[in-house]
N, C-alpha and C. Protein backbone atom coordinates (compact mmCIF):
# COMPACT_ATOMS: atom_id res chain seq x y z
N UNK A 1 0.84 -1.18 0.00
CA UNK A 1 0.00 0.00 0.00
C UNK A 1 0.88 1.24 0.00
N UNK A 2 0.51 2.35 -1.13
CA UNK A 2 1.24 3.14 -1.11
C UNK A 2 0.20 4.73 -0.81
N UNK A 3 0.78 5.67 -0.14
CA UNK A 3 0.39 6.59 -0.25
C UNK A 3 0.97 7.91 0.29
N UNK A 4 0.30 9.24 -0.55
CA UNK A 4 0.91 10.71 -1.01
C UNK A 4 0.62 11.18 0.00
N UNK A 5 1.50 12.03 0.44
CA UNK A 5 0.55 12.88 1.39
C UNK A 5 1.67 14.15 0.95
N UNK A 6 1.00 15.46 1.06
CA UNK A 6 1.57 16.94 0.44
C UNK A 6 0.87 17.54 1.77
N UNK A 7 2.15 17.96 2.77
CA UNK A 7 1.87 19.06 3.48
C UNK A 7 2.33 20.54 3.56
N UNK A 8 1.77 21.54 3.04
CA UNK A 8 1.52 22.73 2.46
C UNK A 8 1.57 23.80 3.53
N UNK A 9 2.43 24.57 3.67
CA UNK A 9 2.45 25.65 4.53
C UNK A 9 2.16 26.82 3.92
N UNK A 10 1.35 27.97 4.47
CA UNK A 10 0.88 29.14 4.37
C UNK A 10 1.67 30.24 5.12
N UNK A 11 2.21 31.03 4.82
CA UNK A 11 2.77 32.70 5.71
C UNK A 11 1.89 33.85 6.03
N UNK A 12 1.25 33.44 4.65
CA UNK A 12 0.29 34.75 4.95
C UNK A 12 -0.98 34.29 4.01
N UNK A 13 -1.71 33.63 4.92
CA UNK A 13 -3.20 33.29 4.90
C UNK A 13 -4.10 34.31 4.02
N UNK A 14 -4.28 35.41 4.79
CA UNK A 14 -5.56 36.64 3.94
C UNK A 14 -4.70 36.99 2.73
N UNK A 15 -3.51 36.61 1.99
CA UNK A 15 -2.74 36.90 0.72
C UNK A 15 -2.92 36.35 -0.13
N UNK A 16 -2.36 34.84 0.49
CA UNK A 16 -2.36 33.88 -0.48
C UNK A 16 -3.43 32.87 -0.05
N UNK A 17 -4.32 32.79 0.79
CA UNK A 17 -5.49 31.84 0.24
C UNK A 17 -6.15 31.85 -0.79
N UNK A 18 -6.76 32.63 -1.63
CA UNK A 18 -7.55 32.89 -2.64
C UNK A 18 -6.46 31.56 -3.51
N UNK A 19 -4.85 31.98 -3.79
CA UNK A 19 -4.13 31.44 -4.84
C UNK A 19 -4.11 30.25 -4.63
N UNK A 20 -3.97 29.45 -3.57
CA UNK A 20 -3.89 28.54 -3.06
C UNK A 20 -5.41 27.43 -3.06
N UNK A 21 -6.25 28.39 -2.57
CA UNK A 21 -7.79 27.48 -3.34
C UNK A 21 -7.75 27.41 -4.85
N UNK A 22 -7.26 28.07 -5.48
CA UNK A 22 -7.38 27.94 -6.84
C UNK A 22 -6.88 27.27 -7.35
N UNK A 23 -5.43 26.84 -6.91
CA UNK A 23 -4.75 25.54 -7.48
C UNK A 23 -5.32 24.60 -7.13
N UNK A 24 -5.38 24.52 -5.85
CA UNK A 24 -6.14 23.13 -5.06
C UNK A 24 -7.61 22.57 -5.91
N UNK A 25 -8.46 23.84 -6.26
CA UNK A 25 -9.74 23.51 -7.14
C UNK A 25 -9.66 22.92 -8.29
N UNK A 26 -8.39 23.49 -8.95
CA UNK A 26 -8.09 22.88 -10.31
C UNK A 26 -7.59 21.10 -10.51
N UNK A 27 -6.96 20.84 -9.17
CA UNK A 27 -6.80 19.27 -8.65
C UNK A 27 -7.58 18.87 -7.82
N UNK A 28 -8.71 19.35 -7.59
CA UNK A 28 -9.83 18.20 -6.88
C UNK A 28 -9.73 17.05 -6.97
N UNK A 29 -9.98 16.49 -8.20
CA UNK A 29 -10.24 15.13 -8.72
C UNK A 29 -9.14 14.43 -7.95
N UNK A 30 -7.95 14.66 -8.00
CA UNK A 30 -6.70 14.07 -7.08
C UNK A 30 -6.86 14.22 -5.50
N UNK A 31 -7.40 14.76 -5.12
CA UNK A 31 -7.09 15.28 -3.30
C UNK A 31 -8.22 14.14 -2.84
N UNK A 32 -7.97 13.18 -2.36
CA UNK A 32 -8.77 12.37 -1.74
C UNK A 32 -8.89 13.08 -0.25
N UNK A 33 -8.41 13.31 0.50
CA UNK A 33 -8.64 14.04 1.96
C UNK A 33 -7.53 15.28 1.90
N UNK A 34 -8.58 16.39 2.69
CA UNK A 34 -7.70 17.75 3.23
C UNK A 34 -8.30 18.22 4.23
N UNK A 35 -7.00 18.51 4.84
CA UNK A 35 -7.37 19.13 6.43
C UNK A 35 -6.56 20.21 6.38
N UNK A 36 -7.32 21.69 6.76
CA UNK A 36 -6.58 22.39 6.74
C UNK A 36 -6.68 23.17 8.43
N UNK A 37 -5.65 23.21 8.65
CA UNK A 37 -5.31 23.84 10.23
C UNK A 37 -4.60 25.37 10.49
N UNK A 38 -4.87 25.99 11.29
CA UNK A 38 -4.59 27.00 11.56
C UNK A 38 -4.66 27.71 12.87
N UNK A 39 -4.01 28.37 13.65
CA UNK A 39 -3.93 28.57 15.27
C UNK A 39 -4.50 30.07 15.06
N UNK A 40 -6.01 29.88 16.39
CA UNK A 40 -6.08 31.23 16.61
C UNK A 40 -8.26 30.61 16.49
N UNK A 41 -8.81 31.72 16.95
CA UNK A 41 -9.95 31.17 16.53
C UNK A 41 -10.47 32.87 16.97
N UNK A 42 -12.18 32.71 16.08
CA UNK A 42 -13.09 33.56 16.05
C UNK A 42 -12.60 35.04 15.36
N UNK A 43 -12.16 35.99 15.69
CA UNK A 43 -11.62 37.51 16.03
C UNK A 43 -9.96 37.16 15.72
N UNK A 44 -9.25 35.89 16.40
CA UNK A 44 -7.86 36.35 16.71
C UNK A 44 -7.15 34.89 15.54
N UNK A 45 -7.78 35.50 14.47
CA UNK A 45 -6.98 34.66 13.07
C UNK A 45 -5.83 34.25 13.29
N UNK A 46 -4.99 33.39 13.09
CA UNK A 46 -3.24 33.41 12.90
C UNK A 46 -2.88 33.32 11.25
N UNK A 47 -2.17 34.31 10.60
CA UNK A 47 -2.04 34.19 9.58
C UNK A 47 -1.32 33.39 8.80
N UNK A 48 -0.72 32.46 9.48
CA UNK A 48 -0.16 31.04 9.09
C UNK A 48 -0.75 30.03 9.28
N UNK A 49 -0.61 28.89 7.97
CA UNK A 49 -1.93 27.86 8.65
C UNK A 49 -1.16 26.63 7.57
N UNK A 50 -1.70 25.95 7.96
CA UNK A 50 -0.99 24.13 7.25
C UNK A 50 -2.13 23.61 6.26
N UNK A 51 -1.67 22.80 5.41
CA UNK A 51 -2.87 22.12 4.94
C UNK A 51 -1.97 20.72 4.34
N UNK A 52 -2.49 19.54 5.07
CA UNK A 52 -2.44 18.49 4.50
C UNK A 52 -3.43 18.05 3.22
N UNK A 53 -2.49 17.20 2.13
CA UNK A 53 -3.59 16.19 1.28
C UNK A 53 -3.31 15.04 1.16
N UNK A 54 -4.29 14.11 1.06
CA UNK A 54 -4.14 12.58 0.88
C UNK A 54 -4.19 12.90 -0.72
N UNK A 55 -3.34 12.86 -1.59
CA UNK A 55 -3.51 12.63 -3.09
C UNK A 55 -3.63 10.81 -3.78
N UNK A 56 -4.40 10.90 -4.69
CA UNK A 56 -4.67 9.77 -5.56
C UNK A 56 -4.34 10.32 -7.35
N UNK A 57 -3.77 9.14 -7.95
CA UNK A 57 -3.25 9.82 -9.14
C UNK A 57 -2.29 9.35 -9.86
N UNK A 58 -1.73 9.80 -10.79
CA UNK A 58 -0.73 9.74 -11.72
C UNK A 58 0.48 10.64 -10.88
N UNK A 59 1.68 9.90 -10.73
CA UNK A 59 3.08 10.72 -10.43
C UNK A 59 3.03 11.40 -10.41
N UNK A 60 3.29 12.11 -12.10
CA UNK A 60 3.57 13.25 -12.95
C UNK A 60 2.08 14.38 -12.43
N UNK A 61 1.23 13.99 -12.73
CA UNK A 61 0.52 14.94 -11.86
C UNK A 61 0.89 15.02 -10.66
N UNK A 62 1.13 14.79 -9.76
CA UNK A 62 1.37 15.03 -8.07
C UNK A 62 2.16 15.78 -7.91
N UNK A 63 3.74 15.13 -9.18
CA UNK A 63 4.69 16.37 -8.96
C UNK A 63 4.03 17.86 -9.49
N UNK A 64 3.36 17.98 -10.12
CA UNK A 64 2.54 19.41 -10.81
C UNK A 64 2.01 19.80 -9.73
N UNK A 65 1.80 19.15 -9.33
CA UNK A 65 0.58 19.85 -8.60
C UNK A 65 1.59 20.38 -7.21
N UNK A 66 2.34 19.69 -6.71
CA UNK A 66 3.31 20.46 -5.58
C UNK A 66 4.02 21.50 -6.57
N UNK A 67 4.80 21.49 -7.78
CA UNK A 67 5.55 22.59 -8.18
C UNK A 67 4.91 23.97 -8.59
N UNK A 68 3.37 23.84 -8.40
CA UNK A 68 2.79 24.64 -8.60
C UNK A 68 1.95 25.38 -7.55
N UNK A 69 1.81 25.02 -6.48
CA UNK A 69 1.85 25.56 -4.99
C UNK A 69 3.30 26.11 -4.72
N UNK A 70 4.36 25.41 -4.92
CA UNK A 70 5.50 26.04 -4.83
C UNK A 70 5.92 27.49 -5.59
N UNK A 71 5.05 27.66 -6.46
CA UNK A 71 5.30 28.40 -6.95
C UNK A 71 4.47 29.84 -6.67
N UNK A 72 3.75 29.76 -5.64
CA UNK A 72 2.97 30.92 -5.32
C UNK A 72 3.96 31.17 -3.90
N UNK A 73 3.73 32.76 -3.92
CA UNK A 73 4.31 33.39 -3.00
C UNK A 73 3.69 33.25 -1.32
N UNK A 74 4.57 32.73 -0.61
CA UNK A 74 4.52 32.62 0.65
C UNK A 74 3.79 30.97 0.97
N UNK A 75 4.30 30.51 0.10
CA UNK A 75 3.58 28.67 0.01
C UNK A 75 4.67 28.37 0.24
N UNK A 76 5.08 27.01 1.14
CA UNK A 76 5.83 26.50 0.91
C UNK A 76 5.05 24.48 0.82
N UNK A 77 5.62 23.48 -0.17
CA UNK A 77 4.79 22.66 0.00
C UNK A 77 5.89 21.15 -0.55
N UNK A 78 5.30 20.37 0.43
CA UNK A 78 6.24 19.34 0.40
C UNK A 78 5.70 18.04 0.33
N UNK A 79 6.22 16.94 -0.63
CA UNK A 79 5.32 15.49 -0.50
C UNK A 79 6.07 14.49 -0.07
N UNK A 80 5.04 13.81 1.01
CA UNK A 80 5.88 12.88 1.14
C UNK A 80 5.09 11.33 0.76
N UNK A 81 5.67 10.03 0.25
CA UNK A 81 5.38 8.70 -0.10
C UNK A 81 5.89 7.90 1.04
N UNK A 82 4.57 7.34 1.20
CA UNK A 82 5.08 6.22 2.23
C UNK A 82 4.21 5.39 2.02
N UNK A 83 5.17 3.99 2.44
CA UNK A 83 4.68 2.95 1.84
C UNK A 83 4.55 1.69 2.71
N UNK A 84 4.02 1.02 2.96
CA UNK A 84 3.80 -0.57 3.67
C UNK A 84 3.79 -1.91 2.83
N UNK A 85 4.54 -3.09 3.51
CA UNK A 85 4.80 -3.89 2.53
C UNK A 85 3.58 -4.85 2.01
């Protein structure tokens, strides 16, 4: 059993969320689970926030799809494969 997981860091939340849903919308079909987290609640936002994905898919898409979060300002986003025998 193999599986993706891409955990995605944010700097500045009210900047770059909009950019960041937009990539993510364009790979729906791939994101089997996302959780996105962030410290602070109601009034007292934190403008940094995480977002895990369980991806399903083709490679070559997965790598796209991280080099292209990477590529928006104040994203940083990383995948990792792990596997069981």
């Amino acid at each position: 059993m193999k599986k993706t997981v891409v955990a995605i860091l944010v700097s500045h939340r009210n900047q770059a969320a909009a950019n960041v849903q937009k990539v993510l919308t364009g790979w729906g079909c791939m994101i089997k689970t996302r959780l996105g987290i962030h410290e602070g609640t109601l009034d007292n936002c934190s403008e940094k926030g995480l977002i895990i994905l369980d991806l399903v898919g083709e490679e070559e898409k997965k790598e796209e799809l991280v080099r292209k979060l990477n590529a928006l300002s104040g994203v940083s986003a990383k995948r990792v494969d792990l596997e069981l025998d």
